[in-house]
PDB file of N, CA and C in Angstrom:
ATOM      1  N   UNK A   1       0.825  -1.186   0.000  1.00  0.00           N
ATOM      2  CA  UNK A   1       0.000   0.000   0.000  1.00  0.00           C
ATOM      3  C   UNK A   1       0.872   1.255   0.000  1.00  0.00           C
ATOM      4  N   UNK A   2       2.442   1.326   0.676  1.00  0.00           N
ATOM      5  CA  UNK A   2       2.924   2.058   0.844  1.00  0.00           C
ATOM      6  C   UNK A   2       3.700   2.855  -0.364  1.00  0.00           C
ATOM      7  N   UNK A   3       3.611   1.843  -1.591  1.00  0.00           N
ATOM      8  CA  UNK A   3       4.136   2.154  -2.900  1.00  0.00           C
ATOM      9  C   UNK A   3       3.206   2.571  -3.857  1.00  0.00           C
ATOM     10  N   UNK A   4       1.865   2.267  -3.927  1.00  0.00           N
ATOM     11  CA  UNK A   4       0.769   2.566  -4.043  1.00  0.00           C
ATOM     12  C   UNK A   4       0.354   4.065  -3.941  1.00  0.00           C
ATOM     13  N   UNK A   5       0.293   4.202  -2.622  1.00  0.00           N
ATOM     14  CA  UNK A   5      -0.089   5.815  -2.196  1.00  0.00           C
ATOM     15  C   UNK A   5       0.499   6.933  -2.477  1.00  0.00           C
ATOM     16  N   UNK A   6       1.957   6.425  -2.994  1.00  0.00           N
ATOM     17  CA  UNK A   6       2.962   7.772  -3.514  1.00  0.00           C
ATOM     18  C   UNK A   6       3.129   7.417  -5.587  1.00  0.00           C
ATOM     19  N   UNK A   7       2.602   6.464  -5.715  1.00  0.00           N
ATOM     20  CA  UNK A   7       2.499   6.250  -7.267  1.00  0.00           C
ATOM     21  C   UNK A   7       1.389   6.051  -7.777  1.00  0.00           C
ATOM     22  N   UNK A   8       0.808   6.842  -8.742  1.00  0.00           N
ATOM     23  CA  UNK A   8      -0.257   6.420  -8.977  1.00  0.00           C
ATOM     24  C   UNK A   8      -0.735   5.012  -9.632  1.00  0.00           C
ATOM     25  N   UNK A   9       0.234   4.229 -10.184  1.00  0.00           N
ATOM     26  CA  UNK A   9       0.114   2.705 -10.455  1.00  0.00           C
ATOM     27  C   UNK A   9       1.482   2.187 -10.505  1.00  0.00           C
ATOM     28  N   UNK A  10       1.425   0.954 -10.148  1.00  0.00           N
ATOM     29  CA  UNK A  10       2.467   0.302 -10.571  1.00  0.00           C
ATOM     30  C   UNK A  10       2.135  -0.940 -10.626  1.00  0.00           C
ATOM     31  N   UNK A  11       2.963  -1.537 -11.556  1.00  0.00           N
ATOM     32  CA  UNK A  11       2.627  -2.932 -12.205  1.00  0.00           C
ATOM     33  C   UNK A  11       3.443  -4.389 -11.026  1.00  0.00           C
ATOM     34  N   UNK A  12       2.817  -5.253 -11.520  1.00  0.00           N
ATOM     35  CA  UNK A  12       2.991  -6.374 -10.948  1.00  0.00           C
ATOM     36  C   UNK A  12       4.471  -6.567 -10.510  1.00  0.00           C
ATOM     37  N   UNK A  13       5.339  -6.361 -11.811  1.00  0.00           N
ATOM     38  CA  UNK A  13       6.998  -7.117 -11.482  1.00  0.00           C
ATOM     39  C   UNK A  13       7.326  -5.885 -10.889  1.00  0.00           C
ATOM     40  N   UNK A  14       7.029  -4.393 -10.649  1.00  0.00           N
ATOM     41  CA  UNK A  14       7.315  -3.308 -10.457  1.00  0.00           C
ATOM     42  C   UNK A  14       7.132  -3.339  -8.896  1.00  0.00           C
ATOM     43  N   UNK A  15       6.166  -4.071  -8.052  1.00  0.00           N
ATOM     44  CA  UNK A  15       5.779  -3.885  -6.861  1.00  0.00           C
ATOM     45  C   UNK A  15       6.470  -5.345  -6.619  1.00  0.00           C
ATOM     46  N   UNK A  16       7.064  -6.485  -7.170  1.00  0.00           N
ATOM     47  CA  UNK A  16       7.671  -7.421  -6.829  1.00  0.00           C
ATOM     48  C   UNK A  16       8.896  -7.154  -7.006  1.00  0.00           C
ATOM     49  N   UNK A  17       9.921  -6.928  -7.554  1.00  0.00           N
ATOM     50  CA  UNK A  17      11.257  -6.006  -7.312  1.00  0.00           C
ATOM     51  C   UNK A  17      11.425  -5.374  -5.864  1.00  0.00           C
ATOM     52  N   UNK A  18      10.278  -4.075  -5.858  1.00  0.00           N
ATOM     53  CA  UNK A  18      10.405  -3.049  -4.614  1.00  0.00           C
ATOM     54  C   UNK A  18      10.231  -3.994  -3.779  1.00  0.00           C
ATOM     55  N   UNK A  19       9.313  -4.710  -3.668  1.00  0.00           N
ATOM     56  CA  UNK A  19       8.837  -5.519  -2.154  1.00  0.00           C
ATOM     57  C   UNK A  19       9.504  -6.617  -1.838  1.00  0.00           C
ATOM     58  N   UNK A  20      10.798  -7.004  -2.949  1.00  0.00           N
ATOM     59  CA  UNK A  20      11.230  -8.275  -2.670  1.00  0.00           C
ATOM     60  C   UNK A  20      10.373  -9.562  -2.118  1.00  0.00           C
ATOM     61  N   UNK A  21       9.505  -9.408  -2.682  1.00  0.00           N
ATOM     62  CA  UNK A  21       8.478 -10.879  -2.635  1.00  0.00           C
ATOM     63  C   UNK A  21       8.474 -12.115  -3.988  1.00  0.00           C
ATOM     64  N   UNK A  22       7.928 -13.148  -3.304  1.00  0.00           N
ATOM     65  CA  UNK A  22       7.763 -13.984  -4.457  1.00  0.00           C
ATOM     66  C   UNK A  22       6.463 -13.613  -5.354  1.00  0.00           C
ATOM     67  N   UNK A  23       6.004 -14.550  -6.374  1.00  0.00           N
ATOM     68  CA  UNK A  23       5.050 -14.423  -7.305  1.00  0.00           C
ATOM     69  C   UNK A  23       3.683 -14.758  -6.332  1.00  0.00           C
ATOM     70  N   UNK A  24       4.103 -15.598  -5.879  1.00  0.00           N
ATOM     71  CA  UNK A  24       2.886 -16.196  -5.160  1.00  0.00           C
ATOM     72  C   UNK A  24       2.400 -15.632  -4.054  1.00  0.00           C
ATOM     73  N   UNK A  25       3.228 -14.787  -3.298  1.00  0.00           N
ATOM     74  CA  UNK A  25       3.301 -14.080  -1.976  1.00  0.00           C
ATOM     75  C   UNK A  25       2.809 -13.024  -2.174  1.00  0.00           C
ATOM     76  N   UNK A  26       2.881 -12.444  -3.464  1.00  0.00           N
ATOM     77  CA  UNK A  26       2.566 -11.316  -3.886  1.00  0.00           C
ATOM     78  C   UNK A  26       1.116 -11.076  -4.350  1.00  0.00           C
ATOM     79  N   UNK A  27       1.111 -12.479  -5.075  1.00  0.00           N
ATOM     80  CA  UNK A  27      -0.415 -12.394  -5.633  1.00  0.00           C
ATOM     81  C   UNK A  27      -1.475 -12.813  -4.666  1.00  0.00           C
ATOM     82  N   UNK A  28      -1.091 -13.313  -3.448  1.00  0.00           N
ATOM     83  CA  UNK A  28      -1.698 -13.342  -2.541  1.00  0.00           C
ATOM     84  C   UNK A  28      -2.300 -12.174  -1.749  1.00  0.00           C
ATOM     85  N   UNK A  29      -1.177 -11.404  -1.307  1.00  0.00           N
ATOM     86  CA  UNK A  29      -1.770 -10.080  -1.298  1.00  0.00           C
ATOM     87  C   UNK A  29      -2.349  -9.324  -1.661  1.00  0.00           C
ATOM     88  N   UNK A  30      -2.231  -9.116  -3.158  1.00  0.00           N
ATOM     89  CA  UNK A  30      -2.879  -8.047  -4.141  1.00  0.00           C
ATOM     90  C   UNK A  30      -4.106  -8.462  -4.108  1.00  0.00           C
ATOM     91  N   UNK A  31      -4.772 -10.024  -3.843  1.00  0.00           N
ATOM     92  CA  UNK A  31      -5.972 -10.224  -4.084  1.00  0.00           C
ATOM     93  C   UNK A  31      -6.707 -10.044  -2.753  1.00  0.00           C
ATOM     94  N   UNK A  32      -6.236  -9.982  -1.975  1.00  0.00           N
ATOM     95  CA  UNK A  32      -6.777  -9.700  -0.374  1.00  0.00           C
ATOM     96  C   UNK A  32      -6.904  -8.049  -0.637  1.00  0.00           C
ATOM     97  N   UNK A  33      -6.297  -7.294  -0.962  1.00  0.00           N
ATOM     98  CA  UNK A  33      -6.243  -5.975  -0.705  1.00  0.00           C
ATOM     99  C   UNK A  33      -7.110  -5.661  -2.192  1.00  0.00           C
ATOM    100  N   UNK A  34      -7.531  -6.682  -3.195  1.00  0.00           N
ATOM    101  CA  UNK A  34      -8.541  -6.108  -4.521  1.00  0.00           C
ATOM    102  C   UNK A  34      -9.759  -6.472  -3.079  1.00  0.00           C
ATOM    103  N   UNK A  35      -9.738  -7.693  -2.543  1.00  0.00           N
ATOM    104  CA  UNK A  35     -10.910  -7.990  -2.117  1.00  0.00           C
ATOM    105  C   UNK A  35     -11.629  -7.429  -1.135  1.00  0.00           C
ATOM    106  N   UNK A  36     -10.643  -6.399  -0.587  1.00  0.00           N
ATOM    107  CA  UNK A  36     -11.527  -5.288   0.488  1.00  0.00           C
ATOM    108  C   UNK A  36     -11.804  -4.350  -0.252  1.00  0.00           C
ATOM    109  N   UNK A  37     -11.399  -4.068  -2.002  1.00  0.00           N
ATOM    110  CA  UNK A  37     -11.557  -2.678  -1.889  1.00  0.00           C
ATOM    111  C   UNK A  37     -10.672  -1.680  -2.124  1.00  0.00           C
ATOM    112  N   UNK A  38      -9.486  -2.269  -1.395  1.00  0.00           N
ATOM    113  CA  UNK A  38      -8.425  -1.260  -1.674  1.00  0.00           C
ATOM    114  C   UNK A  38      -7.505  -0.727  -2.594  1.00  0.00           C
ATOM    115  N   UNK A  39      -7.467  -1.858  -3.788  1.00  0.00           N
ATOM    116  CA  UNK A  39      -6.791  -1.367  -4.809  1.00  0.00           C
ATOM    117  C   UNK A  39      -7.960  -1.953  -5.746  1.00  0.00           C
ATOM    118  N   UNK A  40      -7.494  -1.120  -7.138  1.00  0.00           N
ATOM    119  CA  UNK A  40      -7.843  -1.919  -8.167  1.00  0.00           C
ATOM    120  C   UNK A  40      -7.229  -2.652  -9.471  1.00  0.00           C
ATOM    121  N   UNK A  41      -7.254  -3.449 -10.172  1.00  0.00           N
ATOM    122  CA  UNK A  41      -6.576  -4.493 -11.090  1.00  0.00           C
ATOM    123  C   UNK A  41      -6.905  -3.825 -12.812  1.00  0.00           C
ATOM    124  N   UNK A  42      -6.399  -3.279 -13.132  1.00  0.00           N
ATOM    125  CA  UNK A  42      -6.141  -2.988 -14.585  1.00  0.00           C
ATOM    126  C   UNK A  42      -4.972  -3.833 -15.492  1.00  0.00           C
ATOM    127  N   UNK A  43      -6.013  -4.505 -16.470  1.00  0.00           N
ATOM    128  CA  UNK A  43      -5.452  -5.304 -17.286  1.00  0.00           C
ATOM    129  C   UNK A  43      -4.989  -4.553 -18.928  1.00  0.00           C
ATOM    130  N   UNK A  44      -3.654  -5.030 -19.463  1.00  0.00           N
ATOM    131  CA  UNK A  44      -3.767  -4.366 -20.789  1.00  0.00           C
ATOM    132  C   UNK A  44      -2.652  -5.454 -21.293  1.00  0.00           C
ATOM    133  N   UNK A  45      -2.398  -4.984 -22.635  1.00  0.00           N
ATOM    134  CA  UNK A  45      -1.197  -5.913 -23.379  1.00  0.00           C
ATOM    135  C   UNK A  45      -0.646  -5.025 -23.940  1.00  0.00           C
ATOM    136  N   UNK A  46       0.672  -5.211 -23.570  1.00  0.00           N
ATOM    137  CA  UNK A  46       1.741  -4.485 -24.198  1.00  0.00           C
ATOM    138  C   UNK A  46       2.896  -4.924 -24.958  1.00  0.00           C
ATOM    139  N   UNK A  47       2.835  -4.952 -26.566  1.00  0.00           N
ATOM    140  CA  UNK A  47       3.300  -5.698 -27.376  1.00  0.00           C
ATOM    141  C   UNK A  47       3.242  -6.970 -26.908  1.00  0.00           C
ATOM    142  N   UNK A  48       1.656  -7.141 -27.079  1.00  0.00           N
ATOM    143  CA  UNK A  48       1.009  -8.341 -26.735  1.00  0.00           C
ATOM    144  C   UNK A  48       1.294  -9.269 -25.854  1.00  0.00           C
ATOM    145  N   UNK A  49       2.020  -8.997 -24.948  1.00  0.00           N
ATOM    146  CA  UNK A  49       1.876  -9.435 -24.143  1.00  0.00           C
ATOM    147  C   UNK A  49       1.283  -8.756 -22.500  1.00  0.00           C
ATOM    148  N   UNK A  50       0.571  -9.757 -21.519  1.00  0.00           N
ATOM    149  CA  UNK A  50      -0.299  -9.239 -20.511  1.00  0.00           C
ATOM    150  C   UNK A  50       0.702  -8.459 -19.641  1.00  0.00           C
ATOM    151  N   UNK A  51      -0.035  -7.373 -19.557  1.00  0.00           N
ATOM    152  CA  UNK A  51       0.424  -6.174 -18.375  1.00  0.00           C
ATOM    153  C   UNK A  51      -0.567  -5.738 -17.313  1.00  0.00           C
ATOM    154  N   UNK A  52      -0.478  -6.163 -15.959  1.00  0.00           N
ATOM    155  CA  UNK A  52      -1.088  -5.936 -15.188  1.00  0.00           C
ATOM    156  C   UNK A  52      -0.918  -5.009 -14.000  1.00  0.00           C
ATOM    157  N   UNK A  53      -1.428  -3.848 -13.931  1.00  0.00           N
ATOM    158  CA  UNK A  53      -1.340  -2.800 -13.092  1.00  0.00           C
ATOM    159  C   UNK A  53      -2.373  -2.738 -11.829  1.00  0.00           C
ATOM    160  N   UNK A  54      -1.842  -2.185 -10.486  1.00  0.00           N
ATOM    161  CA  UNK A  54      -2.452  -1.666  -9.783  1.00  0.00           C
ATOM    162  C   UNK A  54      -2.428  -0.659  -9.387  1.00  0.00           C
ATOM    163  N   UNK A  55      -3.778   0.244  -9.201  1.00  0.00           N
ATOM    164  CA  UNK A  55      -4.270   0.974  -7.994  1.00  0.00           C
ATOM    165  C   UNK A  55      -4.372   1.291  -7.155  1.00  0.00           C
ATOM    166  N   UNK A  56      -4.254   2.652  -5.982  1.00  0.00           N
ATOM    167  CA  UNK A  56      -4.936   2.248  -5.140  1.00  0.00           C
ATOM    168  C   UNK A  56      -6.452   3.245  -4.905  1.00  0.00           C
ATOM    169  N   UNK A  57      -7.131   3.000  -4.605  1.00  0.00           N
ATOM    170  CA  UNK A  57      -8.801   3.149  -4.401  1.00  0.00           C
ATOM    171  C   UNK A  57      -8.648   4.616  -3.290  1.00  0.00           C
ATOM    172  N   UNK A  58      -9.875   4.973  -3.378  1.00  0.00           N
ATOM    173  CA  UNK A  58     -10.118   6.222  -2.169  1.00  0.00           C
ATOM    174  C   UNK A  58     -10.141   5.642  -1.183  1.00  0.00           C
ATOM    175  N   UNK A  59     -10.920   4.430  -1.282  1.00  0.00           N
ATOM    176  CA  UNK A  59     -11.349   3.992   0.286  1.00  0.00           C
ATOM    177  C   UNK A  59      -9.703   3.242   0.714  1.00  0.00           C
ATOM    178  N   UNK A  60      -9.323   2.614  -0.012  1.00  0.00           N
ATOM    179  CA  UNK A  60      -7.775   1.888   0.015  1.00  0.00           C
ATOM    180  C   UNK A  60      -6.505   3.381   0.862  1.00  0.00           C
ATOM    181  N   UNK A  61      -6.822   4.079  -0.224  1.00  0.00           N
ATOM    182  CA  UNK A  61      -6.233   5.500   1.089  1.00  0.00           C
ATOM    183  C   UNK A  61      -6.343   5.752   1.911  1.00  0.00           C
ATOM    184  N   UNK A  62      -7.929   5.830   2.341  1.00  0.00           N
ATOM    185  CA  UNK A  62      -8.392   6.576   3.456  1.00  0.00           C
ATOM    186  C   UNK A  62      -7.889   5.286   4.533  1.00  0.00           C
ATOM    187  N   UNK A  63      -8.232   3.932   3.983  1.00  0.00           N
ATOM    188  CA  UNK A  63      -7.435   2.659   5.186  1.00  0.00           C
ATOM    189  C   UNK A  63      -6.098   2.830   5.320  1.00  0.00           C
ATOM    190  N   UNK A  64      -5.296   3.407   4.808  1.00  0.00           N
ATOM    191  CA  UNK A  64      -4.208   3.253   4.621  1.00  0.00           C
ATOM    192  C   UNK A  64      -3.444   4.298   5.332  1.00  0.00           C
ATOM    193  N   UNK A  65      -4.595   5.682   5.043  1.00  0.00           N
ATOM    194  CA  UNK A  65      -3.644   6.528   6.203  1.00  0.00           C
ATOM    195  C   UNK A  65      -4.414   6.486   7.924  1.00  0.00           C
ATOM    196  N   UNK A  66      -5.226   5.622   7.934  1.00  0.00           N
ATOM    197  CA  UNK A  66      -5.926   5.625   9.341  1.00  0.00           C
ATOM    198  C   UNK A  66      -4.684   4.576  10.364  1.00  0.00           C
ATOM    199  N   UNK A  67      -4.276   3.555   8.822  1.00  0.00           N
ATOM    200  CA  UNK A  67      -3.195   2.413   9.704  1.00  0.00           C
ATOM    201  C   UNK A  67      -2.247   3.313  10.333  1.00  0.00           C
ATOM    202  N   UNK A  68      -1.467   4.503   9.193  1.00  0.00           N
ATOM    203  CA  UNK A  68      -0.489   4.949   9.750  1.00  0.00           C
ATOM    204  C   UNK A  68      -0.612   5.689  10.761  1.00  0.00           C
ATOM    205  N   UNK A  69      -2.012   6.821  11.160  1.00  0.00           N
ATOM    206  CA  UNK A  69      -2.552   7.391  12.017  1.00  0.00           C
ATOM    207  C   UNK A  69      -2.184   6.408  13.211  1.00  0.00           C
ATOM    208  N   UNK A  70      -2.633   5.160  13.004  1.00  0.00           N
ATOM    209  CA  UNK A  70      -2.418   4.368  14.512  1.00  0.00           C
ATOM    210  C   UNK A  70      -1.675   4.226  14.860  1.00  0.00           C
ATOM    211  N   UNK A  71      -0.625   3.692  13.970  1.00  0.00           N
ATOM    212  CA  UNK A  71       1.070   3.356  14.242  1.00  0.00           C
ATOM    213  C   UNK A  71       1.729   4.575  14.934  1.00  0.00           C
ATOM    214  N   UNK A  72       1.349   5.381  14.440  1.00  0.00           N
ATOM    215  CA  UNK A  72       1.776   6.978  14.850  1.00  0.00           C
ATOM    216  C   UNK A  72       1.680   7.019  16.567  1.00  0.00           C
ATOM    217  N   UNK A  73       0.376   6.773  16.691  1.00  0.00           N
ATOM    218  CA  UNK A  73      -0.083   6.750  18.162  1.00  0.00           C
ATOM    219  C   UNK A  73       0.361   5.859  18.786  1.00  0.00           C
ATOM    220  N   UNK A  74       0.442   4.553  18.068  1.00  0.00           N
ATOM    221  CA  UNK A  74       1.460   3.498  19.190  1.00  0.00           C
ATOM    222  C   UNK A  74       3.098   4.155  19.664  1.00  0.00           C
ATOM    223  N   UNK A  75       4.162   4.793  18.183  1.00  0.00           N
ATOM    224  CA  UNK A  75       4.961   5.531  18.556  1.00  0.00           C
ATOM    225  C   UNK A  75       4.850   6.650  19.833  1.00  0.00           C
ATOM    226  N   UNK A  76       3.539   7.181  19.892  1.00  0.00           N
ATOM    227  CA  UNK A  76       4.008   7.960  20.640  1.00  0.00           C
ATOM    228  C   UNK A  76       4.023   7.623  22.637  1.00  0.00           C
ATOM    229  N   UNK A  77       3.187   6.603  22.368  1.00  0.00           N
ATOM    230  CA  UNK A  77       2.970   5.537  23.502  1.00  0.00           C
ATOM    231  C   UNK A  77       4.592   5.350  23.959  1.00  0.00           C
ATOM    232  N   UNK A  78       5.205   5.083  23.196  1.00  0.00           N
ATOM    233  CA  UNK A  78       6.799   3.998  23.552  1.00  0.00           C
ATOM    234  C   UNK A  78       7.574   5.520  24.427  1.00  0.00           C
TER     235      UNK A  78
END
């Protein structure tokens, strides 16, 4: 989400590079976070072959800066 919120898309191998994750680890996620809502899945082909981009959503933001809002507040707890 955190690569997301400062880009307006980035593609599959683009968020697997940055995140150092596997294929599978990855696509695991992306579909948990399509399935609340928070991002969305744009499909295209580029010199025919599949290119798949994500999103992230208003509501995917607004979750996203409430997490950091909290974290914030746990910091200031310590």
């Amino acid at each position: 989400m955190s690569v997301l919120s400062v880009n307006s898309r980035a593609s599959f191998n683009d968020l697997k590079e940055m995140l150092e994750l596997t294929d599978g680890n990855l696509a695991s996620h992306l579909k948990s976070l399509e399935s609340s809502g928070y991002i969305k899945v744009i499909k295209s082909f580029v010199d025919r072959k599949p290119n798949t981009k994500y999103e992230i959503t208003d509501s995917g933001a607004a979750a996203f800066e409430s997490h950091i809002k909290a974290l914030e507040e746990i910091l200031k707890q310590i």
